[in-house]
Protein backbone atom coordinates (compact mmCIF):
# COMPACT_ATOMS: atom_id res chain seq x y z
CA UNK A 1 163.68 63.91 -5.06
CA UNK A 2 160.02 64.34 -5.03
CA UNK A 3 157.68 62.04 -2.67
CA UNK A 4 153.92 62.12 -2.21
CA UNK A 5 153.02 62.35 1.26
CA UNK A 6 149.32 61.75 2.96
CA UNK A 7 149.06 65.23 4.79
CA UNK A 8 151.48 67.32 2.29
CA UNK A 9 150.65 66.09 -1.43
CA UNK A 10 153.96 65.87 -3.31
CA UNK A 11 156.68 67.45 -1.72
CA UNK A 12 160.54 68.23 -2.97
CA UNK A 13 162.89 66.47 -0.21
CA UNK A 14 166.80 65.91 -0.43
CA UNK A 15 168.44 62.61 1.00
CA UNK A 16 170.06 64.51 3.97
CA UNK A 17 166.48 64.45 4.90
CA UNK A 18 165.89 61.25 5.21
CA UNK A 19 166.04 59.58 8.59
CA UNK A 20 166.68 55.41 8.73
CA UNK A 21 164.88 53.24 10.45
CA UNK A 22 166.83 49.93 10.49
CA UNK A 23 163.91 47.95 11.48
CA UNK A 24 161.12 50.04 10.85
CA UNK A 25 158.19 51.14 13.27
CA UNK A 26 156.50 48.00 15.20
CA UNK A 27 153.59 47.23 13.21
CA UNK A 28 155.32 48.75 9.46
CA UNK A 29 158.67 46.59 9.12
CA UNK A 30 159.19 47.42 5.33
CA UNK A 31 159.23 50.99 5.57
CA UNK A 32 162.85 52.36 6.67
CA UNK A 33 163.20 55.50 5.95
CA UNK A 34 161.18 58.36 6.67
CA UNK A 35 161.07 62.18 6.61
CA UNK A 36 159.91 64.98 9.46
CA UNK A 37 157.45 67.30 8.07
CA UNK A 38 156.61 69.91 10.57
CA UNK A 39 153.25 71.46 10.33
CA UNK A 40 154.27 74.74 11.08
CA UNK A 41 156.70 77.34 12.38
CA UNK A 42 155.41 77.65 15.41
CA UNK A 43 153.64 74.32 15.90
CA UNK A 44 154.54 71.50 18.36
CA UNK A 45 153.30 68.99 15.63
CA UNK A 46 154.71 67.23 12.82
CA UNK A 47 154.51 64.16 10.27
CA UNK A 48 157.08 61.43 10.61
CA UNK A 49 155.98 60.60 6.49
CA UNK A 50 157.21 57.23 4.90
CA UNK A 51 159.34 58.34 1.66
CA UNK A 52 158.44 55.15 -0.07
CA UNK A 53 154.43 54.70 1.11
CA UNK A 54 152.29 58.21 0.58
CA UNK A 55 149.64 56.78 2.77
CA UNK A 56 152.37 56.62 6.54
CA UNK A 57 152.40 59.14 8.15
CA UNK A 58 152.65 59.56 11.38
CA UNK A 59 151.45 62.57 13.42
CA UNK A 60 153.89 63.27 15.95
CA UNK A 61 154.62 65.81 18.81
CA UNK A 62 158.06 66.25 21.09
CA UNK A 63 156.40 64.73 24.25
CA UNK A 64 158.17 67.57 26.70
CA UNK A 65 156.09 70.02 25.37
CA UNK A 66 152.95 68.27 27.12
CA UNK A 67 154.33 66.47 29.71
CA UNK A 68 156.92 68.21 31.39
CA UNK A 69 157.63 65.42 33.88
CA UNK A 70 158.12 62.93 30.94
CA UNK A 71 161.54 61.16 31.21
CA UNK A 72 163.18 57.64 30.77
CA UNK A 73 166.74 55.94 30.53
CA UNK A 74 167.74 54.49 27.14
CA UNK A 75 168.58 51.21 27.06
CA UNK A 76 172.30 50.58 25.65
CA UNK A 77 171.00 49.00 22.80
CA UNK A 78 169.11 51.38 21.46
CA UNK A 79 172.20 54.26 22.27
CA UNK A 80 174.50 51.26 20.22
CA UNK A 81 172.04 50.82 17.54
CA UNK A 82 171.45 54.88 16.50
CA UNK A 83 175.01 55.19 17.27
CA UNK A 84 174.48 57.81 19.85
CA UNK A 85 177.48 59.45 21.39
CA UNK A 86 175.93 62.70 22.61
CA UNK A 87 172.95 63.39 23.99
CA UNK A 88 172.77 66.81 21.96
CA UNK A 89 172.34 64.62 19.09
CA UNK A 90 169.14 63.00 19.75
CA UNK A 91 165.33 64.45 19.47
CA UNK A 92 162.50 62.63 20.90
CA UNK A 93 158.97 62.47 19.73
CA UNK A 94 155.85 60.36 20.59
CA UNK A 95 153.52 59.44 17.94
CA UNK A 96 149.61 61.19 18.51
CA UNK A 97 146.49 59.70 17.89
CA UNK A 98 144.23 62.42 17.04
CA UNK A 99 140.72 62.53 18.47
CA UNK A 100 137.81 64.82 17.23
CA UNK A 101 139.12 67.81 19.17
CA UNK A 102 143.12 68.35 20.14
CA UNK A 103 141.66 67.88 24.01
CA UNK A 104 140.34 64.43 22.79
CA UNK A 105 143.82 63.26 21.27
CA UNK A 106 146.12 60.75 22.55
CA UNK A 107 149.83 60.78 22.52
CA UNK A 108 151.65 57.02 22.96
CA UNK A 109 154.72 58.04 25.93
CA UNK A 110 155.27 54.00 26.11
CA UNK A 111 157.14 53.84 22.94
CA UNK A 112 159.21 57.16 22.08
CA UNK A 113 160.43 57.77 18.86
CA UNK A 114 164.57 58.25 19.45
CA UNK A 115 165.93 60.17 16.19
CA UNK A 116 169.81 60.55 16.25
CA UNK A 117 169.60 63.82 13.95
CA UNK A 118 173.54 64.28 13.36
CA UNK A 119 173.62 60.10 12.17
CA UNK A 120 170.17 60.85 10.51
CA UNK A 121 168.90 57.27 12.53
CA UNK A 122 165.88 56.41 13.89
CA UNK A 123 164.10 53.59 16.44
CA UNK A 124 160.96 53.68 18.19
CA UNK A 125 162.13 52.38 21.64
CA UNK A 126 159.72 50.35 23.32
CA UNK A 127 160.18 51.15 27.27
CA UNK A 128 160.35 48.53 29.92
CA UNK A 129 158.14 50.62 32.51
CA UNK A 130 154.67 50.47 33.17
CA UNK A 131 154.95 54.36 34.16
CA UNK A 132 154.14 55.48 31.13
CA UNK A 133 151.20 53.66 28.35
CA UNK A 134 150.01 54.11 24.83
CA UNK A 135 147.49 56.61 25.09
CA UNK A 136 147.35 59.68 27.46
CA UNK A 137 145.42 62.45 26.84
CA UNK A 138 146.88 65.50 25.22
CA UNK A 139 147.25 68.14 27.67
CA UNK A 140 147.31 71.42 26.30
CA UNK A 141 148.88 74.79 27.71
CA UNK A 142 145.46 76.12 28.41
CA UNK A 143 144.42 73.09 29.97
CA UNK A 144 146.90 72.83 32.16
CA UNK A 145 146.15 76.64 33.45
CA UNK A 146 149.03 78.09 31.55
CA UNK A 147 147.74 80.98 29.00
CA UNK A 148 149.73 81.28 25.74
């Protein structure tokens, strides 16, 4: 099938592609199902991109890659509701809000994006911890003193 997206133009995509999101993202309950778009082979970005709204689309990063430290318990409901048996099966992602400059741009650790890849299901999980908020700076490799 063949979708516009906001950062891609029109792109082919195939229904095994197609992650659900039962109850949407907070803030976009009609859309439901989305596709990952990475931005590269060797990026740590990609674009969670509505299949039924060109205009979402989500920049997202896997949070680990930033913040090594980053970590948090499920709650049951969410493991029930993406029908996780395995935690092989999930990826995690945060969504970013880009600034002028990548050192500028926020990522949100408070509410994860939990993507079950092997049931193709997806939730962003909402977590009961004031640990972690909506918008901490992007560190990146170099910043943090680590060449690469």
């Amino acid at each position: 099938m063949k979708i516009m997206t906001r950062y891609h133009e029109e792109i082919e995509a195939s229904k095994e592609d197609i992650i659900y999101f039962g109850s949407g993202i907070p803030g976009f309950p009609e859309d439901k199902e989305f596709i990952n778009l990475p931005l590269g082979m060797d990026s740590s970005f990609s674009i969670l991109q509505s299949i039924n709204n060109e205009e979402l689309g989500f920049v997202i990063a896997e949070p680990f890659s930033f913040f090594k430290e980053y970590e948090f318990d499920l709650d049951e409901s969410v493991i029930t509701q993406l029908k996780i048996k395995d935690k092989t099966d999930i990826i995690i992602y945060s969504i970013v809000t880009l600034g002028d400059s990548l050192a500028s741009s926020t990522v949100n650790l408070q509410a994860p994006i939990i993507i079950n890849k092997r049931e193709r299901l997806g939730k962003q999980a909402i977590l009961n911890t004031d640990k972690y908020h909506t918008k901490h700076v992007l560190e990146t490799k170099k910043q943090m003193g680590q060449e690469g």
